[in-house]
PDB file of N, CA and C in Angstrom:
ATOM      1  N   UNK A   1       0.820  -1.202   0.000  1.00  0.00           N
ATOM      2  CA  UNK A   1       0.000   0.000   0.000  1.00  0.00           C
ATOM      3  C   UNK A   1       0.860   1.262   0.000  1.00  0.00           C
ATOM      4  N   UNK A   2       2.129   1.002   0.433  1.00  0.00           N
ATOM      5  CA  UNK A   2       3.030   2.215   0.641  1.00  0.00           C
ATOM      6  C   UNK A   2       3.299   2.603  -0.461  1.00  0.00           C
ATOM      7  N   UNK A   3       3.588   1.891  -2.029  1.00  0.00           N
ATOM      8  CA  UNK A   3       3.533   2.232  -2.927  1.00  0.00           C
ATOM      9  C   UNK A   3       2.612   3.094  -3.886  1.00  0.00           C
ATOM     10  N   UNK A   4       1.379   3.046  -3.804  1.00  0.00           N
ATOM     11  CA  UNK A   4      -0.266   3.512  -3.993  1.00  0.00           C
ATOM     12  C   UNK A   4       0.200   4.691  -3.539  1.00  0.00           C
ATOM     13  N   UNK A   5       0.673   5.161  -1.713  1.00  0.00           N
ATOM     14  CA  UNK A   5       0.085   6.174  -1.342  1.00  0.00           C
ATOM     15  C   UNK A   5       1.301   6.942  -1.857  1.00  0.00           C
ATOM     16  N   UNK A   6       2.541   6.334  -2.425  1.00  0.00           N
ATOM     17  CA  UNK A   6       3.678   7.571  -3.134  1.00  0.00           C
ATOM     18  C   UNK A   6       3.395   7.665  -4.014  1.00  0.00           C
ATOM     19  N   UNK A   7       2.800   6.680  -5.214  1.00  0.00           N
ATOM     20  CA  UNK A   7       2.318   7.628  -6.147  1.00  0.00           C
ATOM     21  C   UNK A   7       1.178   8.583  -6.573  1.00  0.00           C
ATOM     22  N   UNK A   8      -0.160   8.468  -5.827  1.00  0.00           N
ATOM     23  CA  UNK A   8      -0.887   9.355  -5.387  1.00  0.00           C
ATOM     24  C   UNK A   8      -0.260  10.529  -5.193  1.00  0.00           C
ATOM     25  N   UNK A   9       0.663  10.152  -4.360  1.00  0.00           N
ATOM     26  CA  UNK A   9       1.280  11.663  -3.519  1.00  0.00           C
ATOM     27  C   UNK A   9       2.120  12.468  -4.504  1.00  0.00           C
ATOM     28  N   UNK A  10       2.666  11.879  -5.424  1.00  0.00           N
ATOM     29  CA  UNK A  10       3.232  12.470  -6.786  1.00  0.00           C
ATOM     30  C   UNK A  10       1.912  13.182  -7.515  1.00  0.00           C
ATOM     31  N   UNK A  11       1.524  12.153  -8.215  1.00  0.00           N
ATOM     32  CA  UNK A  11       0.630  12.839  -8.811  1.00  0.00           C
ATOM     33  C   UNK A  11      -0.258  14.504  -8.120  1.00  0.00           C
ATOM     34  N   UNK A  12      -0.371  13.788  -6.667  1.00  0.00           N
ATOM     35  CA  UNK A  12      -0.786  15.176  -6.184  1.00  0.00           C
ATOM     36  C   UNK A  12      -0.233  16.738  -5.863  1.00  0.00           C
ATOM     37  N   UNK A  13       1.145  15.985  -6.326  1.00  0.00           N
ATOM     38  CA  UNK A  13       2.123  17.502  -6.122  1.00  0.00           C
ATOM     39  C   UNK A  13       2.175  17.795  -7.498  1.00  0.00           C
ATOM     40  N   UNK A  14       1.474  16.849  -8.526  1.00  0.00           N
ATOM     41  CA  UNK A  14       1.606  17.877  -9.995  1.00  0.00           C
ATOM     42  C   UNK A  14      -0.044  18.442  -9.654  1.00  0.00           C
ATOM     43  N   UNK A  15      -0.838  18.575  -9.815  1.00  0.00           N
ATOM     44  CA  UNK A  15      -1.961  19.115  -9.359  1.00  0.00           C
ATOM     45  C   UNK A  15      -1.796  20.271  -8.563  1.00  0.00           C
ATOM     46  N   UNK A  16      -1.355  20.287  -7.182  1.00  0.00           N
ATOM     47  CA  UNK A  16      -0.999  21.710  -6.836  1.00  0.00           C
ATOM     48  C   UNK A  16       0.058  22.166  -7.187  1.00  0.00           C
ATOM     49  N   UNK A  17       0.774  21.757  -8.624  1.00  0.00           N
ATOM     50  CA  UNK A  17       1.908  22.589  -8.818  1.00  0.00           C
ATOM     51  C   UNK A  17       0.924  23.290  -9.886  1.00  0.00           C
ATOM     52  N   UNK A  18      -0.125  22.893 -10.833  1.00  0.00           N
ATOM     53  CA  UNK A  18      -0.645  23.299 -11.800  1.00  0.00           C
ATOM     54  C   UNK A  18      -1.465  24.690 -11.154  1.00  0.00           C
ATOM     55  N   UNK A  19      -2.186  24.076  -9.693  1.00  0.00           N
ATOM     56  CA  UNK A  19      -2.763  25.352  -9.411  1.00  0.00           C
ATOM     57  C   UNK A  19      -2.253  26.180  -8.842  1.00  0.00           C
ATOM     58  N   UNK A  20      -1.103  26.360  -8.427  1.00  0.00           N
ATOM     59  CA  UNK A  20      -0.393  27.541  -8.220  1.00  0.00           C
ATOM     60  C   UNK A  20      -0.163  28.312  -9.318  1.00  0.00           C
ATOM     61  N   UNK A  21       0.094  27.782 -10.595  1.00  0.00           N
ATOM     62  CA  UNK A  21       0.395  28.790 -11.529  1.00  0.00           C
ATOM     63  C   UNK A  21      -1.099  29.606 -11.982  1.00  0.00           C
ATOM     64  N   UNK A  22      -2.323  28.399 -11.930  1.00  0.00           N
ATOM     65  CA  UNK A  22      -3.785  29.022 -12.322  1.00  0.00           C
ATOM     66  C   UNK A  22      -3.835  30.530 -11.084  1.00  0.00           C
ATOM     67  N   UNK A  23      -3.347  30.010  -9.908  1.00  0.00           N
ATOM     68  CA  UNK A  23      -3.753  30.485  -8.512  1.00  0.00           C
ATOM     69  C   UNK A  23      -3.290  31.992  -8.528  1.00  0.00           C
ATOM     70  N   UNK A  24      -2.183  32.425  -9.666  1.00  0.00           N
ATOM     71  CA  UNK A  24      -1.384  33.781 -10.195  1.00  0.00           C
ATOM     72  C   UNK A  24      -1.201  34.215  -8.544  1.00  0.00           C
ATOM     73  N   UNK A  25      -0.184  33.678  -7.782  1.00  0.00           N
ATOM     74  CA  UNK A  25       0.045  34.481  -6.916  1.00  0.00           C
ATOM     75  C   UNK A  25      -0.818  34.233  -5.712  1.00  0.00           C
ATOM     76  N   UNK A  26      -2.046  33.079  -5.783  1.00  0.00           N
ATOM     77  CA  UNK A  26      -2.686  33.369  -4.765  1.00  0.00           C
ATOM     78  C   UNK A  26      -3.865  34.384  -4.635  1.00  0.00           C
ATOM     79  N   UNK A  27      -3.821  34.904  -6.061  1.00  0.00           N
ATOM     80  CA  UNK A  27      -5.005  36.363  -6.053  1.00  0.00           C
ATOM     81  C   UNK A  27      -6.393  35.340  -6.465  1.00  0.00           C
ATOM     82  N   UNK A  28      -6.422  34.487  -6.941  1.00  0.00           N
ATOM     83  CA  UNK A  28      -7.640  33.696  -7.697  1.00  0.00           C
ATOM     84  C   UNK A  28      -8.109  32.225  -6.464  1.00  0.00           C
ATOM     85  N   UNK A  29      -9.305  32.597  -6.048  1.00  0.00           N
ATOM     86  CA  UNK A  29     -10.037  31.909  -5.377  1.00  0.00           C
ATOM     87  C   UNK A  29      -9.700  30.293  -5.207  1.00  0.00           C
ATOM     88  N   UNK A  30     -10.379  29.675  -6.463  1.00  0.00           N
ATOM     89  CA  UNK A  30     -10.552  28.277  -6.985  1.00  0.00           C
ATOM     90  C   UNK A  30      -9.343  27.593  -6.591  1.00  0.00           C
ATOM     91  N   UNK A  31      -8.294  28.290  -7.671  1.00  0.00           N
ATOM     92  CA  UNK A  31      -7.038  27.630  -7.521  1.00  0.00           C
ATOM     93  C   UNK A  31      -6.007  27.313  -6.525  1.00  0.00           C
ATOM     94  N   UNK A  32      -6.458  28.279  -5.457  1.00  0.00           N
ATOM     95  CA  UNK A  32      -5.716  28.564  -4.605  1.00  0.00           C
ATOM     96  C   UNK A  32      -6.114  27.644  -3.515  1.00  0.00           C
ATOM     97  N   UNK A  33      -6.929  27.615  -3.478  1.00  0.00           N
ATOM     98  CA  UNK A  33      -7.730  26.642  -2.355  1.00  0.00           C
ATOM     99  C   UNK A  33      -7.108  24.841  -2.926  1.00  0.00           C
ATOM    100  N   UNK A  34      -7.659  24.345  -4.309  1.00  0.00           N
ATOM    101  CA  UNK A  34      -7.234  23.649  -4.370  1.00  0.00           C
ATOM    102  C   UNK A  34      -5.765  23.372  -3.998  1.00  0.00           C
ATOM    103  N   UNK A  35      -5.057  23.908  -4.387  1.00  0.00           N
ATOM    104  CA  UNK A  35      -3.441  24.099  -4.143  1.00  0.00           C
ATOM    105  C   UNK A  35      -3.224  23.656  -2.702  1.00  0.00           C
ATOM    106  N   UNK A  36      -3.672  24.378  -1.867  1.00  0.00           N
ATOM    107  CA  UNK A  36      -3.282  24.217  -0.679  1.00  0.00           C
ATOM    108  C   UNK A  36      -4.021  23.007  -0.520  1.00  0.00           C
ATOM    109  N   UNK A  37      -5.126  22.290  -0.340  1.00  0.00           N
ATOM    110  CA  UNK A  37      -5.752  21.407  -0.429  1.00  0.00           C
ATOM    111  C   UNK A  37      -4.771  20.401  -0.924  1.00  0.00           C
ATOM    112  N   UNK A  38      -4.373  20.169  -2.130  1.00  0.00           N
ATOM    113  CA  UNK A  38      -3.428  19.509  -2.606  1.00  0.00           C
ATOM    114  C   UNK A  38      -2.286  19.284  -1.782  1.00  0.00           C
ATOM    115  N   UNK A  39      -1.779  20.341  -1.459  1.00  0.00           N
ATOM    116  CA  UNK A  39      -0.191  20.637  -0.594  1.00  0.00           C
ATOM    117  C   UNK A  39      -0.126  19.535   0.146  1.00  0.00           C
ATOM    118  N   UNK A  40      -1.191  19.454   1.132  1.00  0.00           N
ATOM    119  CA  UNK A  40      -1.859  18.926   2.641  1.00  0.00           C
ATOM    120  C   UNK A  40      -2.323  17.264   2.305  1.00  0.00           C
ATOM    121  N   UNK A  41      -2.483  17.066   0.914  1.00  0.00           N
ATOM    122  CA  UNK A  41      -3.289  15.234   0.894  1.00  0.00           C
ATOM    123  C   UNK A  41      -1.289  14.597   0.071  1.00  0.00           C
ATOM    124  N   UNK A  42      -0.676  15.947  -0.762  1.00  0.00           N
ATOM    125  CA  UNK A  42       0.321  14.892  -1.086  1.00  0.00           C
ATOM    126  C   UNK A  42       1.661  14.722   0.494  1.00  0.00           C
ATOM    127  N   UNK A  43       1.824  15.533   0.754  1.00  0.00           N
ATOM    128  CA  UNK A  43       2.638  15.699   1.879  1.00  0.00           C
ATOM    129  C   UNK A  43       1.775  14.343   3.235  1.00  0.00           C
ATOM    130  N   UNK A  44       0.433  14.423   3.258  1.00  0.00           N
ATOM    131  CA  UNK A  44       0.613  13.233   4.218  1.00  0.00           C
ATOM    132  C   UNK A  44       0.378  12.234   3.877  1.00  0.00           C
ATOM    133  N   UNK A  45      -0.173  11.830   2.193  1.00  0.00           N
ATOM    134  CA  UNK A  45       0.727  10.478   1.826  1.00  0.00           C
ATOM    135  C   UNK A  45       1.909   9.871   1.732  1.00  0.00           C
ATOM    136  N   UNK A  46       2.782  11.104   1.037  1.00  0.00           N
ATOM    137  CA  UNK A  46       4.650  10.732   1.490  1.00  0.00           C
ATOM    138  C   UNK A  46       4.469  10.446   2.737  1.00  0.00           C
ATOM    139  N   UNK A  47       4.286  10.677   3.987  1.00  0.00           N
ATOM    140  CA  UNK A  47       4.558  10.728   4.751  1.00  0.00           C
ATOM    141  C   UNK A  47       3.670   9.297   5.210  1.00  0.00           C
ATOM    142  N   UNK A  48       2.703   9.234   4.857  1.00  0.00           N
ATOM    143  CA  UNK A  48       2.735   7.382   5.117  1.00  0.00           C
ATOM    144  C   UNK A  48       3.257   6.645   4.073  1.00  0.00           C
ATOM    145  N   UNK A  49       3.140   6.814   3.432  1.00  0.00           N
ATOM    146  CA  UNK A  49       4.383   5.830   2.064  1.00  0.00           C
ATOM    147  C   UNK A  49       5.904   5.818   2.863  1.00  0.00           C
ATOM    148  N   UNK A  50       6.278   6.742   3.452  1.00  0.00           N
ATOM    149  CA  UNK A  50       7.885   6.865   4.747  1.00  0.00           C
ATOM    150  C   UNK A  50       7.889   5.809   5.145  1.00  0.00           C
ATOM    151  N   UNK A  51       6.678   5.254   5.526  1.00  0.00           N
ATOM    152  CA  UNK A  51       6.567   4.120   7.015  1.00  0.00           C
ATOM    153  C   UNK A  51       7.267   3.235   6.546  1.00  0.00           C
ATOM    154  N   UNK A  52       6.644   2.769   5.494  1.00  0.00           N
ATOM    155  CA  UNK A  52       7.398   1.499   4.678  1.00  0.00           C
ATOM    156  C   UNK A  52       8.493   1.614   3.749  1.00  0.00           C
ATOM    157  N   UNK A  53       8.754   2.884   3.303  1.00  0.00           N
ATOM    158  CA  UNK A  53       9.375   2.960   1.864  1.00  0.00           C
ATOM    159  C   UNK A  53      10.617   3.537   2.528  1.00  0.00           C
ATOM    160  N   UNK A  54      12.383   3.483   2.306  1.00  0.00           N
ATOM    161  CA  UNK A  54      13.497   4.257   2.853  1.00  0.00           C
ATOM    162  C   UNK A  54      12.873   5.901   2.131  1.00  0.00           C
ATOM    163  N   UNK A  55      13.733   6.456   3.217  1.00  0.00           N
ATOM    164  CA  UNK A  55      13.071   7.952   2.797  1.00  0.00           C
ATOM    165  C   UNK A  55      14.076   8.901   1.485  1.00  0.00           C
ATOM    166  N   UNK A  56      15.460   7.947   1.025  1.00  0.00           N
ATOM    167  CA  UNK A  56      15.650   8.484  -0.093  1.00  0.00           C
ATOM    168  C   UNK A  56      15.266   8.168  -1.098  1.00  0.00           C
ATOM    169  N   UNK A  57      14.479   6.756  -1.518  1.00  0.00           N
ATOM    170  CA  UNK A  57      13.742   6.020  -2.761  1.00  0.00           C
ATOM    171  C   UNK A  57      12.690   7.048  -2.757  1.00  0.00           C
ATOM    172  N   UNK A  58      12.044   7.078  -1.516  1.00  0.00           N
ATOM    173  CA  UNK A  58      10.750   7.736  -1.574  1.00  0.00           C
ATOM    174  C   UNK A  58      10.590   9.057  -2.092  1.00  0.00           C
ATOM    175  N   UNK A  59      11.474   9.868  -1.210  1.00  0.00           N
ATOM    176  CA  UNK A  59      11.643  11.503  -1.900  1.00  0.00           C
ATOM    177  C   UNK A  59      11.848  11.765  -3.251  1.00  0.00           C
ATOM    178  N   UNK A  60      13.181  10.814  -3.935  1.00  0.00           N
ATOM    179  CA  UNK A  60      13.257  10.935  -5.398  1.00  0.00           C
ATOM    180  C   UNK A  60      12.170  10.266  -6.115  1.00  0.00           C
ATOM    181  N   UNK A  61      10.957   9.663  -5.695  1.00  0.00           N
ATOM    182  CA  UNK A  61      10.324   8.943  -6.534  1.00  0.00           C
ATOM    183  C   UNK A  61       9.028  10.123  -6.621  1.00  0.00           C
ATOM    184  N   UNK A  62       9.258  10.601  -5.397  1.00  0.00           N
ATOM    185  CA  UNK A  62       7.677  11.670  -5.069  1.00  0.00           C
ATOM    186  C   UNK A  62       8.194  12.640  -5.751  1.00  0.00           C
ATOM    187  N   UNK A  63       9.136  13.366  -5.851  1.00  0.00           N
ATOM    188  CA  UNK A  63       9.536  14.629  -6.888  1.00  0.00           C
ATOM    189  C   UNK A  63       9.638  14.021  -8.324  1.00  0.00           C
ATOM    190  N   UNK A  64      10.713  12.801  -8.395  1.00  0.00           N
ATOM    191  CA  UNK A  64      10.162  12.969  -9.926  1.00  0.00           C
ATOM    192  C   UNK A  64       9.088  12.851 -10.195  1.00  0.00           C
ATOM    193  N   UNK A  65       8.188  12.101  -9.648  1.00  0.00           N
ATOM    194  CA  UNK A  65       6.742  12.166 -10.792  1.00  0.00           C
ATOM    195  C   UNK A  65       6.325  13.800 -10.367  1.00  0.00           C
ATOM    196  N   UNK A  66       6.138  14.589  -9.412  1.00  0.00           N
ATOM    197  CA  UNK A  66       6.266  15.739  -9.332  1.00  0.00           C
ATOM    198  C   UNK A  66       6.999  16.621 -10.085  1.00  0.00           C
ATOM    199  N   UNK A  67       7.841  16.102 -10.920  1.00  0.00           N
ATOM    200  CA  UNK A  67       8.567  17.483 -11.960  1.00  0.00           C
ATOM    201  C   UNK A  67       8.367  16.826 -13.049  1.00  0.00           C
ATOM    202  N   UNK A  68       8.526  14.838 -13.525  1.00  0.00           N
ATOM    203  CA  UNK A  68       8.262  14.973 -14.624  1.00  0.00           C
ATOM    204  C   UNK A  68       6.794  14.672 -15.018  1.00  0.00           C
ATOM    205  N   UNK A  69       5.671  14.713 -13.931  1.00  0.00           N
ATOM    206  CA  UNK A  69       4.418  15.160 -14.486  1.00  0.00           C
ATOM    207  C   UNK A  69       4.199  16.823 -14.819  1.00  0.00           C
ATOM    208  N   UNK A  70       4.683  16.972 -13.684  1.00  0.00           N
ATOM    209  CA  UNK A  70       4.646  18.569 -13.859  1.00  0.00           C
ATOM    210  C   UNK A  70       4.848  19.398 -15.459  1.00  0.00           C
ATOM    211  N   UNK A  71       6.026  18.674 -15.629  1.00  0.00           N
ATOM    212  CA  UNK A  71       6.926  18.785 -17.057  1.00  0.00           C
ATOM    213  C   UNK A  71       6.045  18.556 -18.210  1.00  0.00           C
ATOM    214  N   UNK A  72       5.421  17.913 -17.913  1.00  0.00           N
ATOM    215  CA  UNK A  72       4.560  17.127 -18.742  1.00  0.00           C
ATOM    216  C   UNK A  72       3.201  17.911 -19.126  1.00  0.00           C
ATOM    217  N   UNK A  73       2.493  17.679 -18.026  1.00  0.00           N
ATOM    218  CA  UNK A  73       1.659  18.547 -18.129  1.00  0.00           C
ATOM    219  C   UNK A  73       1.630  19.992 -18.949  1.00  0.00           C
ATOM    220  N   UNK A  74       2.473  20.600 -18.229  1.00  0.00           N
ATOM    221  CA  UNK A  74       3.517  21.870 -18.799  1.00  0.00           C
ATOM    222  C   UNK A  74       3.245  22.084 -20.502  1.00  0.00           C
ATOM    223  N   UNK A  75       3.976  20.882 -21.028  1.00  0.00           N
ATOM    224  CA  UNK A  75       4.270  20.953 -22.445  1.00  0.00           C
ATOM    225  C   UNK A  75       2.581  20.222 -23.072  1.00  0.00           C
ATOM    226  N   UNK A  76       2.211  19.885 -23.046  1.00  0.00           N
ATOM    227  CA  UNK A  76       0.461  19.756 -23.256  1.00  0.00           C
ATOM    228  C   UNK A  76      -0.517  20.473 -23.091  1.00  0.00           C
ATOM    229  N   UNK A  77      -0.909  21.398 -21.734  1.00  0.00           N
ATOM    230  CA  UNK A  77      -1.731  22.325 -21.337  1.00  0.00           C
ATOM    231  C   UNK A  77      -1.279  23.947 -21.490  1.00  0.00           C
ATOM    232  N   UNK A  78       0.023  23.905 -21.635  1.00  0.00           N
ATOM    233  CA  UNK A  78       0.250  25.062 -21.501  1.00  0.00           C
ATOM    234  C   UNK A  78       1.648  25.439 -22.959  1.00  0.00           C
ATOM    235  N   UNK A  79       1.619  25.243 -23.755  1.00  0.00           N
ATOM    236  CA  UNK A  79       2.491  25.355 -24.390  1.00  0.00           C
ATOM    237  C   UNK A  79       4.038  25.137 -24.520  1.00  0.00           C
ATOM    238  N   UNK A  80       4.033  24.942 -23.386  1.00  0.00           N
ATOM    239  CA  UNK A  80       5.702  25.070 -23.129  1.00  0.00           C
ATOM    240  C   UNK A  80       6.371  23.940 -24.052  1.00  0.00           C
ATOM    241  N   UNK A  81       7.720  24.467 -24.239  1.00  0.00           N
ATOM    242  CA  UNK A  81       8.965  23.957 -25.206  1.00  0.00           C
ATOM    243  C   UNK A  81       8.972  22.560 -24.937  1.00  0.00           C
ATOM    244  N   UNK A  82       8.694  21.824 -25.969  1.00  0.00           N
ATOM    245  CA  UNK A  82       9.093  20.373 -25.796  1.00  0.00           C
ATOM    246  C   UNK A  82      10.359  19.447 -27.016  1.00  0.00           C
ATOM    247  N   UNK A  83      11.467  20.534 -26.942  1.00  0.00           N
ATOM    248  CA  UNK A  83      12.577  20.152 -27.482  1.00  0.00           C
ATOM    249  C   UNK A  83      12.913  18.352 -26.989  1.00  0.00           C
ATOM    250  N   UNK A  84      13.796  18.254 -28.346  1.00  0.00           N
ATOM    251  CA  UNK A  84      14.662  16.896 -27.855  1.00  0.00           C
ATOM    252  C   UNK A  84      15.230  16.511 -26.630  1.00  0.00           C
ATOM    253  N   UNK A  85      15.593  17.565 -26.527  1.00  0.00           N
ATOM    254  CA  UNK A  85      16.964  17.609 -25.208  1.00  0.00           C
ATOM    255  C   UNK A  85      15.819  17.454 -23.727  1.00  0.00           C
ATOM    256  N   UNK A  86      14.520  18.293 -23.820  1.00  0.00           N
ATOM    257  CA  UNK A  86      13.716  18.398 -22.845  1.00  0.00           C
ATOM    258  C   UNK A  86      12.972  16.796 -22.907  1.00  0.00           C
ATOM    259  N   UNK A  87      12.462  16.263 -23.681  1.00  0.00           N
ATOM    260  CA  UNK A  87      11.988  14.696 -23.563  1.00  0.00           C
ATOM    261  C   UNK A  87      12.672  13.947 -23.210  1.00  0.00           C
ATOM    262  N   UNK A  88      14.252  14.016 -24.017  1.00  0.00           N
ATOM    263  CA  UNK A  88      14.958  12.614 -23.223  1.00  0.00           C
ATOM    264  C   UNK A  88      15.529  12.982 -22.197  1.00  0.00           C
ATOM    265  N   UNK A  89      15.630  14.304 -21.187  1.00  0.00           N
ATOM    266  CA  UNK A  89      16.011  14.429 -19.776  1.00  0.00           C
ATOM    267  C   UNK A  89      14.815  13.779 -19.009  1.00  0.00           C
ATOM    268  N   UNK A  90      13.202  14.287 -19.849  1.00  0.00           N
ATOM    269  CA  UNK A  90      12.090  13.453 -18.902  1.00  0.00           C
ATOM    270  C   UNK A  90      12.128  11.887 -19.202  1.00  0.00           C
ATOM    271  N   UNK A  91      12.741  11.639 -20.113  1.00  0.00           N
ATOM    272  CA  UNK A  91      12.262  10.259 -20.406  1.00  0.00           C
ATOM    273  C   UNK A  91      13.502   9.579 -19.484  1.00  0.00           C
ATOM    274  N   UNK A  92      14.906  10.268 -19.269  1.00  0.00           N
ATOM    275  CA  UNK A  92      15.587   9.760 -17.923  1.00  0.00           C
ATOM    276  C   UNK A  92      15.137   9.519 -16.809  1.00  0.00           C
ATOM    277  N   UNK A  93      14.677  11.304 -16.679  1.00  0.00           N
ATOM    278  CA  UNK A  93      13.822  11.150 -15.424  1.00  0.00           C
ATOM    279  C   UNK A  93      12.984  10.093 -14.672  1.00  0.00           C
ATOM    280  N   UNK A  94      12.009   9.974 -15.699  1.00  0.00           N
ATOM    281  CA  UNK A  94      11.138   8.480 -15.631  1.00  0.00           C
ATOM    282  C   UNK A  94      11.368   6.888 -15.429  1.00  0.00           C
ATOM    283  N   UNK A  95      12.610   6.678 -16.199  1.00  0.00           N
ATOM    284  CA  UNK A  95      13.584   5.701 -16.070  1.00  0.00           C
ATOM    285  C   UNK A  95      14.193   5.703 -14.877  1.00  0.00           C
ATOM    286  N   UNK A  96      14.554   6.796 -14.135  1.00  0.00           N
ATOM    287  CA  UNK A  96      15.623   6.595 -13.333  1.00  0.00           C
ATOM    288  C   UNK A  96      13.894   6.343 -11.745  1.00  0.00           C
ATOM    289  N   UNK A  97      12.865   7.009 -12.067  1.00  0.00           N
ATOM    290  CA  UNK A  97      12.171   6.703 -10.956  1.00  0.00           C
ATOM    291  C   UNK A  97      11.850   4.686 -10.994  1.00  0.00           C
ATOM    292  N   UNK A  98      11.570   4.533 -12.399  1.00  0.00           N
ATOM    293  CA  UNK A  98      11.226   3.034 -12.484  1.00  0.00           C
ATOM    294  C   UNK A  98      12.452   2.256 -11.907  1.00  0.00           C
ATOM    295  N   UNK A  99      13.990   2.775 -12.169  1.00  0.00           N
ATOM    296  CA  UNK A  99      14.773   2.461 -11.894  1.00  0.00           C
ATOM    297  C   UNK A  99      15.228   2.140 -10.180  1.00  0.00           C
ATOM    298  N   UNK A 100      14.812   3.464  -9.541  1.00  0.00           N
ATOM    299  CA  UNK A 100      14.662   3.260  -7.866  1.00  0.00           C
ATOM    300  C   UNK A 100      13.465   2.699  -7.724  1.00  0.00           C
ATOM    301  N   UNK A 101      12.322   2.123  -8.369  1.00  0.00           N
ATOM    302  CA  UNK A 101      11.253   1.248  -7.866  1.00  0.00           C
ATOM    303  C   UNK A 101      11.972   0.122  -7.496  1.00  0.00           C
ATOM    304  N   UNK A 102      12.183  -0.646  -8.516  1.00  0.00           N
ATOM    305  CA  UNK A 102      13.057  -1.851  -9.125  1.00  0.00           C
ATOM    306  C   UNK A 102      13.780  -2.377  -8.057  1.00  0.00           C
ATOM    307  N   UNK A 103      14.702  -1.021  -7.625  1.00  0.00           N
ATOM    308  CA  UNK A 103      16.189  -1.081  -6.999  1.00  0.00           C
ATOM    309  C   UNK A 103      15.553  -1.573  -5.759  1.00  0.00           C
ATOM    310  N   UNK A 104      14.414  -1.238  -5.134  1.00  0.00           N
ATOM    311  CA  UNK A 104      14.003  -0.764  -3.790  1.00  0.00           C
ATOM    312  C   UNK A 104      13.643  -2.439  -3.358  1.00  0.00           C
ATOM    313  N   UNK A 105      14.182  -3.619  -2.900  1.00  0.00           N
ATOM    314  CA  UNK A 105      13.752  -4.709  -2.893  1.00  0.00           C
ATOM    315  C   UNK A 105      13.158  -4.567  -1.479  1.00  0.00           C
ATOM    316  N   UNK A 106      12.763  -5.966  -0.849  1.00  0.00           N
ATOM    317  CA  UNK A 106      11.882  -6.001   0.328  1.00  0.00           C
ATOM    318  C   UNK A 106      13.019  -5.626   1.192  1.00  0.00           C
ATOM    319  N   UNK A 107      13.867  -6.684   1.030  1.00  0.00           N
ATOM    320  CA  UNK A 107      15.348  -6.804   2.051  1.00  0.00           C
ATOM    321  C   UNK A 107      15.526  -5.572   2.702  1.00  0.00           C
ATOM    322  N   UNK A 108      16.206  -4.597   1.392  1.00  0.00           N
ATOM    323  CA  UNK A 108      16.992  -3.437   1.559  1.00  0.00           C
ATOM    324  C   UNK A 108      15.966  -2.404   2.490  1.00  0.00           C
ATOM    325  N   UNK A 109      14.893  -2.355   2.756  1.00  0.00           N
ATOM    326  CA  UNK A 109      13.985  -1.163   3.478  1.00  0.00           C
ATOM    327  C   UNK A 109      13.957  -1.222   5.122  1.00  0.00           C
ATOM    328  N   UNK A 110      14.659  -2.882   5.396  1.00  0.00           N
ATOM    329  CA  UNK A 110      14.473  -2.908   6.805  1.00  0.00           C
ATOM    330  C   UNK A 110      15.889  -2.980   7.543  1.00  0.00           C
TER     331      UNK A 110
END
């Protein structure tokens, strides 16, 4: 289950990363609320995904999907540059999180 609640918790830090930018500062209602809302459900899933998971697999696994959803998102919803050089750093990115899944055996966490 510790797995479920880190990637939830990723996904949920691309969500309030999206509404911070809708949120312009915090001046716009909707977004802002969600955001913080968001802040508060991904932060205390990491934080039960911790229980079970070592806390450096976990952190790099919760930010990357946090920057390369973010990234992602980014270049789909919002125009942003989706050069060569920018895909295969995400497509590392992605690799290297599948890569610390992989790595993370039962043994090594206790």
């Amino acid at each position: 289950m510790a797995w479920v609640y880190l990637v939830i918790a990723g996904i949920s830090e691309i969500v309030w990363a999206i509404g911070l930018k809708e949120a312009h500062g915090f001046t716009i209602l909707v977004p802002s609320t969600v955001s913080i809302v968001f802040i508060v459900v991904s932060f205390f899933l990491f934080a039960k995904a911790m229980v079970e998971i070592p806390i450096g697999t976990a952190y790099a696994i919760f930010t990357g999907i946090g920057a390369a959803g973010t990234a992602i998102v980014g270049i789909l919803l919002f125009d942003e540059g989706a050069g060569a050089g920018k895909l295969f750093f995400l497509l590392l990115l992605l690799v290297g999180i599948v890569g610390l899944k992989l790595a993370d055996g039962k043994g090594e966490s206790e």
